[in-house]
Structures are given as structure tokens and as C-alpha cells.
Protein backbone atom coordinates (compact mmCIF):
# COMPACT_ATOMS: atom_id res chain seq x y z
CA UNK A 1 7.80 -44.57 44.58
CA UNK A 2 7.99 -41.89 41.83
CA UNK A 3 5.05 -41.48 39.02
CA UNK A 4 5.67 -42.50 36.16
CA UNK A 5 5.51 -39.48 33.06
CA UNK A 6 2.85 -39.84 30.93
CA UNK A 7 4.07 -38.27 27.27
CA UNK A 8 1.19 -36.32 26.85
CA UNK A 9 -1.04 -35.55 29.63
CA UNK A 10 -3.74 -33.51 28.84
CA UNK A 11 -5.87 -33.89 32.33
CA UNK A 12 -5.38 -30.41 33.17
CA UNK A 13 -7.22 -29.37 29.57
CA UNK A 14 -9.40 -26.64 29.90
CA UNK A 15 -13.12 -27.26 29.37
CA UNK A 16 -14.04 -24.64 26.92
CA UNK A 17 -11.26 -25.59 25.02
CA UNK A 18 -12.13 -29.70 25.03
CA UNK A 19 -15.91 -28.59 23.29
CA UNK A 20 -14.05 -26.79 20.60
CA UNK A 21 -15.25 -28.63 17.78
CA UNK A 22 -11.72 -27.75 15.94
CA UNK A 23 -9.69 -28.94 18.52
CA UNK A 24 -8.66 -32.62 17.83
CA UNK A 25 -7.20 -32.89 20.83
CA UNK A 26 -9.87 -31.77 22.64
CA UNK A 27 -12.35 -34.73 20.34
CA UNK A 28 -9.77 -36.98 21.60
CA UNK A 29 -10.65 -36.34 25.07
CA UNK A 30 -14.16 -36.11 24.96
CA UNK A 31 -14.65 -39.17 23.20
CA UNK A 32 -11.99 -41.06 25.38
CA UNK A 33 -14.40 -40.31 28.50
CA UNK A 34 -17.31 -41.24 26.81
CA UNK A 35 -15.68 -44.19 25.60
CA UNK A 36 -14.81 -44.50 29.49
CA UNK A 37 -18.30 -43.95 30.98
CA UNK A 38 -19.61 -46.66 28.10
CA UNK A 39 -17.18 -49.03 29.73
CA UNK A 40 -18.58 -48.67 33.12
CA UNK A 41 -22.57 -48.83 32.32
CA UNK A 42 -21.51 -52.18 30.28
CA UNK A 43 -19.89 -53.15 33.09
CA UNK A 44 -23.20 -52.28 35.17
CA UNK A 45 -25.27 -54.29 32.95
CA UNK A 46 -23.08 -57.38 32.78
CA UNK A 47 -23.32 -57.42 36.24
CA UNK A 48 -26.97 -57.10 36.18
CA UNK A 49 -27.71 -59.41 33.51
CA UNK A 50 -25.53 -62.00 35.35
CA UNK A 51 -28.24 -61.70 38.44
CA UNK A 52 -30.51 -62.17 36.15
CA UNK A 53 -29.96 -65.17 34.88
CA UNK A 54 -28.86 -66.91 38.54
CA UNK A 55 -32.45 -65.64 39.57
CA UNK A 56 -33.93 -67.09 36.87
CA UNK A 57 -32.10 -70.22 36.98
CA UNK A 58 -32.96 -70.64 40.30
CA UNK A 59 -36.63 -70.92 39.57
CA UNK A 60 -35.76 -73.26 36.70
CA UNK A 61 -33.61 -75.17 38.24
CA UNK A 62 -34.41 -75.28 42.18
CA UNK A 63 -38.11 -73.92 42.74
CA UNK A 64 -40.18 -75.06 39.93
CA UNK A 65 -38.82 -78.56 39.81
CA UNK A 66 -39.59 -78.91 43.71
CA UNK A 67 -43.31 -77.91 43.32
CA UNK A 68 -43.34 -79.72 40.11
CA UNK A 69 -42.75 -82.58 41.95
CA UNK A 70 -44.92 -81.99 45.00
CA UNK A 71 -47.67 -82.15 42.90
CA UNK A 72 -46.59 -85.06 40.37
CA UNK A 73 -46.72 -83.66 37.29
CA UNK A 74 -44.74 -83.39 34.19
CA UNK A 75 -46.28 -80.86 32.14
CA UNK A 76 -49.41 -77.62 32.62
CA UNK A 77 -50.15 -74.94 31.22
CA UNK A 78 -50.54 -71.75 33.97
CA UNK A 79 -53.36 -69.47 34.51
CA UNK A 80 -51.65 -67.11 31.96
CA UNK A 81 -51.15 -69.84 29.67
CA UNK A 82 -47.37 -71.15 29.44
CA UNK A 83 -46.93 -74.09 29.00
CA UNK A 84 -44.44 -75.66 31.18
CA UNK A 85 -42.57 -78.86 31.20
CA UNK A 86 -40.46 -80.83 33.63
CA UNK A 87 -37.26 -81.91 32.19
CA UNK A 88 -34.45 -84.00 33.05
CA UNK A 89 -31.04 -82.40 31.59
CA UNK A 90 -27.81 -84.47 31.52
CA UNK A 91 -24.71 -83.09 31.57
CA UNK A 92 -21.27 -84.74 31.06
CA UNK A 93 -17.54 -84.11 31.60
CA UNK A 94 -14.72 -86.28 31.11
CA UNK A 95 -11.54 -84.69 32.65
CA UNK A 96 -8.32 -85.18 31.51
CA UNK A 97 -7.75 -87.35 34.37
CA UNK A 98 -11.06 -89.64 33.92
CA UNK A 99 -10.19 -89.74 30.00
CA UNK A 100 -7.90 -93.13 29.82
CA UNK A 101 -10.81 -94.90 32.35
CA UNK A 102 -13.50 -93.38 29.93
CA UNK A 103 -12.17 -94.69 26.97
CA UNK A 104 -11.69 -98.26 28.44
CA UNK A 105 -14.77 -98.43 29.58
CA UNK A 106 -16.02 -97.59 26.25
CA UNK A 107 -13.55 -100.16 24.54
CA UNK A 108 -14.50 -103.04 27.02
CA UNK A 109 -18.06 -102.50 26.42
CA UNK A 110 -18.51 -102.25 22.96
CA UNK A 111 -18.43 -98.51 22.11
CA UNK A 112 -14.50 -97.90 21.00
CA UNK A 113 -16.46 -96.95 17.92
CA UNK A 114 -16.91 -93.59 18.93
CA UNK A 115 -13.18 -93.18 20.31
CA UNK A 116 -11.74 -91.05 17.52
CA UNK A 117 -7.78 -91.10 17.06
CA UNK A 118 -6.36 -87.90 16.26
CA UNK A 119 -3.10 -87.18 15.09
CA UNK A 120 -1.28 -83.68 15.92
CA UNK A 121 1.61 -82.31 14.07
CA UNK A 122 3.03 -78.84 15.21
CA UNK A 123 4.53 -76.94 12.98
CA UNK A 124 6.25 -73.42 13.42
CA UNK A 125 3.55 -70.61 11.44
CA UNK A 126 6.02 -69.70 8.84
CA UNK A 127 6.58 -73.38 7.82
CA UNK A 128 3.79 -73.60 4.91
CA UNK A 129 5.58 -75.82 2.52
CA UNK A 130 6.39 -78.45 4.93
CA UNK A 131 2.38 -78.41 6.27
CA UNK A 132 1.36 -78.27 1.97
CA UNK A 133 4.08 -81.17 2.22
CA UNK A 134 2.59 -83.44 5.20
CA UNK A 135 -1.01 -83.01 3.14
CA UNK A 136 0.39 -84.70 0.30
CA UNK A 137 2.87 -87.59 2.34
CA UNK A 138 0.69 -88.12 5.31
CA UNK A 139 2.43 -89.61 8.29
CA UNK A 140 6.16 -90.01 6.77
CA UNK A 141 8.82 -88.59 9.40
CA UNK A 142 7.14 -85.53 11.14
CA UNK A 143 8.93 -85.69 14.40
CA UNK A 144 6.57 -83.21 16.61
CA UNK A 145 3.64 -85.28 16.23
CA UNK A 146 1.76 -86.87 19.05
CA UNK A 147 -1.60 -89.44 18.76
CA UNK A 148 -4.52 -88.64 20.99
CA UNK A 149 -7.41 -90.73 21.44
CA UNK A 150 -10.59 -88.25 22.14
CA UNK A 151 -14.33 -88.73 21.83
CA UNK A 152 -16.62 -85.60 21.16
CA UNK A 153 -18.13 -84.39 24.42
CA UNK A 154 -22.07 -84.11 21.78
CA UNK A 155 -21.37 -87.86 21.35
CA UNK A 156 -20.39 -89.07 24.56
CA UNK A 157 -23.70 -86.80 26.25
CA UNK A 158 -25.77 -88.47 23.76
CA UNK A 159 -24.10 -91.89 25.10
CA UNK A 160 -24.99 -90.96 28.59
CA UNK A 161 -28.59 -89.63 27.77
CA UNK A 162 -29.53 -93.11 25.91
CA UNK A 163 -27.93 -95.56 28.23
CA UNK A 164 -29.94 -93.59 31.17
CA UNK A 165 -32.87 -93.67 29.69
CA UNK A 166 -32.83 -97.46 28.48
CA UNK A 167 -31.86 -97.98 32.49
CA UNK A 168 -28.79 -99.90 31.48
CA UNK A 169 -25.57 -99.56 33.85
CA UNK A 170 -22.81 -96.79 33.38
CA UNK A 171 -20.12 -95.26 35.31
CA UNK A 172 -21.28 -92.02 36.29
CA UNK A 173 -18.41 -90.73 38.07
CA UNK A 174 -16.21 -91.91 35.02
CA UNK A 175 -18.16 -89.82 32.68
CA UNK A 176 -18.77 -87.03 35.05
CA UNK A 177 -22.49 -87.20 34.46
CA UNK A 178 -24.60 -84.30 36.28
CA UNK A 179 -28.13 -84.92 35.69
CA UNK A 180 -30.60 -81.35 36.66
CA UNK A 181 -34.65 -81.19 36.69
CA UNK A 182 -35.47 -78.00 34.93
CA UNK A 183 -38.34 -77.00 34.17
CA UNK A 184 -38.91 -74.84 30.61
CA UNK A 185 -41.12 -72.88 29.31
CA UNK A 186 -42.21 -75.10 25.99
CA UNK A 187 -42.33 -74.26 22.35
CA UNK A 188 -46.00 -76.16 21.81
């Protein structure tokens, strides 16, 4: 396998010459591997901030909830004085699969209200008069258009979240409904 020529490879650069201040070639350099060594301590902290929040959602989540629990409560302050409180998060999903079952439901049960029906026209980027044109003719003879029937994930979680808590039935699966004790430090 033969290496492929770089046009201008400047590896072998001397050091004295790279510090020359003059040298934009050797700035070029210099900031290129600081640029570099920035990439990897982002990289470093990324990493570490991503263990830091799966440690501290597993306190929230998992190991505060459980002795929340064991004890029965809801809601205390601690002996440093933050207040906690036990919460029930919901959490929904409708795939793209689920999404004709979700809407029925909805329809058949007297919430096809918050279906919305969206209609979706492509058009090429360079086509600006014909777009200015569909503003002012709405609907007459586009034929890359397609009708989707969606409903806003904020409303359907709201859906879920009241219908729990009044106890009435839903289809969980349908609405891919994840419900997680967590237990938050409160604003109060």
C-alpha cells in the first residue's frame, strides 16, 4: 500500500525555526498542535462529564428513589438542608410504527383534536417563485406534496401525564410511555 503525498509536509520543521515569531509557517504549526492538544483535553472532559452525569443520574434515578421509598416519604429536607422531592417523570414516544395505532386511539376516544394535519411540499432550493407562488394559491397542483397526520410529542406527554394521574385507562405500549421516580433537588 503506498502513502499517500501530502503537498506540503512540514513534520520534519525544525524547532527553533517553528518559535520564530516571523515565520508564518512556523505560527501555522504551532497553533495547529495546540489546536490539536485542545481537541484531545475536550475530548477528556466530554468523557468525564458524561460519567458524571450517569453517576449522578444513578442516585437520582436508582438510589434515592429506593430509600425514598423505604422510608415512605415524598419530600425532606437533609441535615445540610436540601430540600428533596420524590417525583414521578413520564416520558413518551410514539414510533413511526405505533403512530397510525396512536392516532386511532386518539380519534376513537375523543382526542383527534390534537392530531394536527400537515401538508409537505418539496421544492428544489433554487425554486423561490414557485414556493412565493404556493403562499399565494395554496394547495392548487403541487405534485410533490404528501399529507401527514402528526401530534406534538409536548402535547401528547401532557396527554399521558393527565390521563395517569386522573387514573383513567390508556395504552401504554401504544404511546410508548416510560414512567421514572427521580428524586430532585427542589427550588423551594
Amino acid at each position: 500500500m503506498s502513502k499517500e503525498k501530502i503537498p506540503y509536509d512540514y513534520s520534519e520543521f525544525q524547532e527553533d525555526q517553528a518559535s520564530n515569531t516571523d515565520d508564518v509557517l512556523g505560527k501555522i504549526s504551532k497553533l495547529a498542535d495546540e489546536m490539536h492538544d485542545l481537541d484531545k483535553k475536550i475530548a477528556e472532559q466530554e468523557l468525564k462529564l458524561k460519567k458524571l452525569h450517569s453517576a449522578r443520574n444513578q442516585i437520582a434515578e436508582e438510589q434515592l428513589p429506593e430509600l425514598f421509598n423505604e422510608v415512605g416519604m415524598s419530600e425532606l429536607k437533609t441535615r445540610s438542608g436540601l430540600p428533596l422531592k420524590l417525583k414521578n417523570k413520564v416520558f413518551t414516544n410514539i414510533s413511526k410504527d405505533r403512530k397510525p395505532k396512536a392516532i386511532a386511539w386518539l380519534d376513537e376516544n375523543g382526542q383527534g383534536g390534537m392530531v394536527k394535519r400537515c401538508v409537505i411540499i418539496d421544492f428544489d432550493k433554487t425554486q423561490t417563485e414557485k414556493v412565493q407562488a404556493l403562499l399565494r394559491l395554496i394547495g392548487k397542483g403541487w405534485p410533490n406534496n404528501r399529507v401527514e397526520l402528526n401530534v406534538h410529542a409536548s402535547t401528547v406527554k401532557a396527554f399521558v401525564k393527565r390521563r395517569l394521574e386522573d387514573g383513567e385507562e390508556l395504552p401504554l405500549d401504544i404511546f410508548g410511555v416510560h414512567c421514572v421516580d427521580v428524586v430532585e433537588i427542589s427550588s423551594k
